[in-house]
Protein backbone atom coordinates (compact mmCIF):
# COMPACT_ATOMS: atom_id res chain seq x y z
CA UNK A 1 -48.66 -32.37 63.06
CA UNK A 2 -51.20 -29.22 62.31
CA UNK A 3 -49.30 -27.81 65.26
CA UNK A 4 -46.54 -27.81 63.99
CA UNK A 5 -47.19 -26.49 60.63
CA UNK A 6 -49.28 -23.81 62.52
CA UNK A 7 -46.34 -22.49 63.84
CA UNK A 8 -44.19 -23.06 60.78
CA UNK A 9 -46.88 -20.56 58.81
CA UNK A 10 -46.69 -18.12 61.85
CA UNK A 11 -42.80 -18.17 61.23
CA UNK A 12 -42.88 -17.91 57.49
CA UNK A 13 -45.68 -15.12 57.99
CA UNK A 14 -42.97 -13.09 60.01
CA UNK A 15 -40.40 -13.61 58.12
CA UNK A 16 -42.52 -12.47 54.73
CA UNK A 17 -43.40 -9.45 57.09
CA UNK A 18 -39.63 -8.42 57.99
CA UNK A 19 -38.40 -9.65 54.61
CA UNK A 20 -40.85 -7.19 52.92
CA UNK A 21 -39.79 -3.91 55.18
CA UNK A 22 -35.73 -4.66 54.57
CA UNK A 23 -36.98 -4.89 50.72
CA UNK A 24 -38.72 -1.54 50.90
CA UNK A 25 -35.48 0.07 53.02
CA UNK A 26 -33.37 -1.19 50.50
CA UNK A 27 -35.30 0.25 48.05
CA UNK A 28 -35.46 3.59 49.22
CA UNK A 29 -31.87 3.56 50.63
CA UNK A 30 -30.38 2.87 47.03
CA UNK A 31 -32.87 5.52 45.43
CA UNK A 32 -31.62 8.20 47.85
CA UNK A 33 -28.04 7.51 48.08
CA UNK A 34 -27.18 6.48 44.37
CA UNK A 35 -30.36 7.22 42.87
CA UNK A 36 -28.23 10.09 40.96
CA UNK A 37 -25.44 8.74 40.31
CA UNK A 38 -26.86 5.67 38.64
CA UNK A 39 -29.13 7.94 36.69
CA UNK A 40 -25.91 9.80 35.42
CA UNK A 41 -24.37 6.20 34.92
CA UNK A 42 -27.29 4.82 32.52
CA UNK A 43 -26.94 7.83 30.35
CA UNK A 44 -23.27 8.13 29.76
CA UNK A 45 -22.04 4.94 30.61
CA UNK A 46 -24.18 1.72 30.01
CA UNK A 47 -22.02 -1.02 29.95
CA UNK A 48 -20.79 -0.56 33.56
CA UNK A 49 -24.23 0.73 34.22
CA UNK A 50 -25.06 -2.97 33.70
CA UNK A 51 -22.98 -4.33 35.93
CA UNK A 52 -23.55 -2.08 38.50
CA UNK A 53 -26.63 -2.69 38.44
CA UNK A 54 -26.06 -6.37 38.58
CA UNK A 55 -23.75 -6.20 41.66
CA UNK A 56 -26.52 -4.31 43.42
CA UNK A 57 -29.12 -6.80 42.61
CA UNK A 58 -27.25 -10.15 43.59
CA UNK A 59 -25.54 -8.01 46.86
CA UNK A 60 -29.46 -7.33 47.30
CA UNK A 61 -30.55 -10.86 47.12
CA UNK A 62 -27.48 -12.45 49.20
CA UNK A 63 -27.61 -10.07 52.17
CA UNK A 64 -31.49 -10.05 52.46
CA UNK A 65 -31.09 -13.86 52.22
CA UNK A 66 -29.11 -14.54 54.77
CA UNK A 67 -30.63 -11.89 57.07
CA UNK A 68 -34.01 -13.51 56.56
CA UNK A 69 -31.82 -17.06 57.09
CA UNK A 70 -30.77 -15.66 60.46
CA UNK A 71 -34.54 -14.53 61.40
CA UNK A 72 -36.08 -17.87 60.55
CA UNK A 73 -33.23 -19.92 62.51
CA UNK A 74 -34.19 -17.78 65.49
CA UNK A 75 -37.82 -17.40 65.16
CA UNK A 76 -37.98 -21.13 64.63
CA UNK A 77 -35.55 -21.59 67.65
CA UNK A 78 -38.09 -19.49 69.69
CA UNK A 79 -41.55 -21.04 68.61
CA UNK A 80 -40.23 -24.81 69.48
C-alpha cells in the first residue's frame, strides 16, 4: 500500500508541477495578447467586460482541467 501511494504523490507532484507552468503561460499569454484590449474593455464597457472576463476564466479552468486530466491518466498509466 505505501507503494502505491508513493507513486500516487510522485504523480500528483508532477502534475502540480506542469499544472503550475500552463497556469503561468496562460497568464502571460492573456496579458500579452488581450492585456490591452481588456484594459480598454473595463473602462468603456463593463458589463461585457464581465463576461469576458468570465468566459476567460471558466475556458481557463476547463482546458487546464482536462489537460492536467490527460497528464495524470498517462503519468498514472506509466508509473503502474
Amino acid at each position: 500500500m505505501k507503494k502505491q501511494a508513493a507513486k500516487s504523490l510522485r504523480a500528483f507532484a508532477i502534475e502540480l508541477a506542469v499544472y503550475s507552468v500552463l497556469v503561468i503561460c496562460y497568464f502571460f499569454l492573456v496579458l500579452n495578447l488581450l492585456g490591452n484590449w481588456l484594459y480598454g474593455l473595463e473602462s468603456q464597457h463593463r458589463y461585457i467586460y464581465a463576461g469576458v472576463a468570465l468566459s476567460l476564466i471558466v475556458g481557463q479552468a476547463v482546458l487546464l482541467d482536462s489537460v492536467t486530466t490527460l497528464l495524470f491518466r498517462l503519468l498514472r498509466g506509466r508509473l503502474k
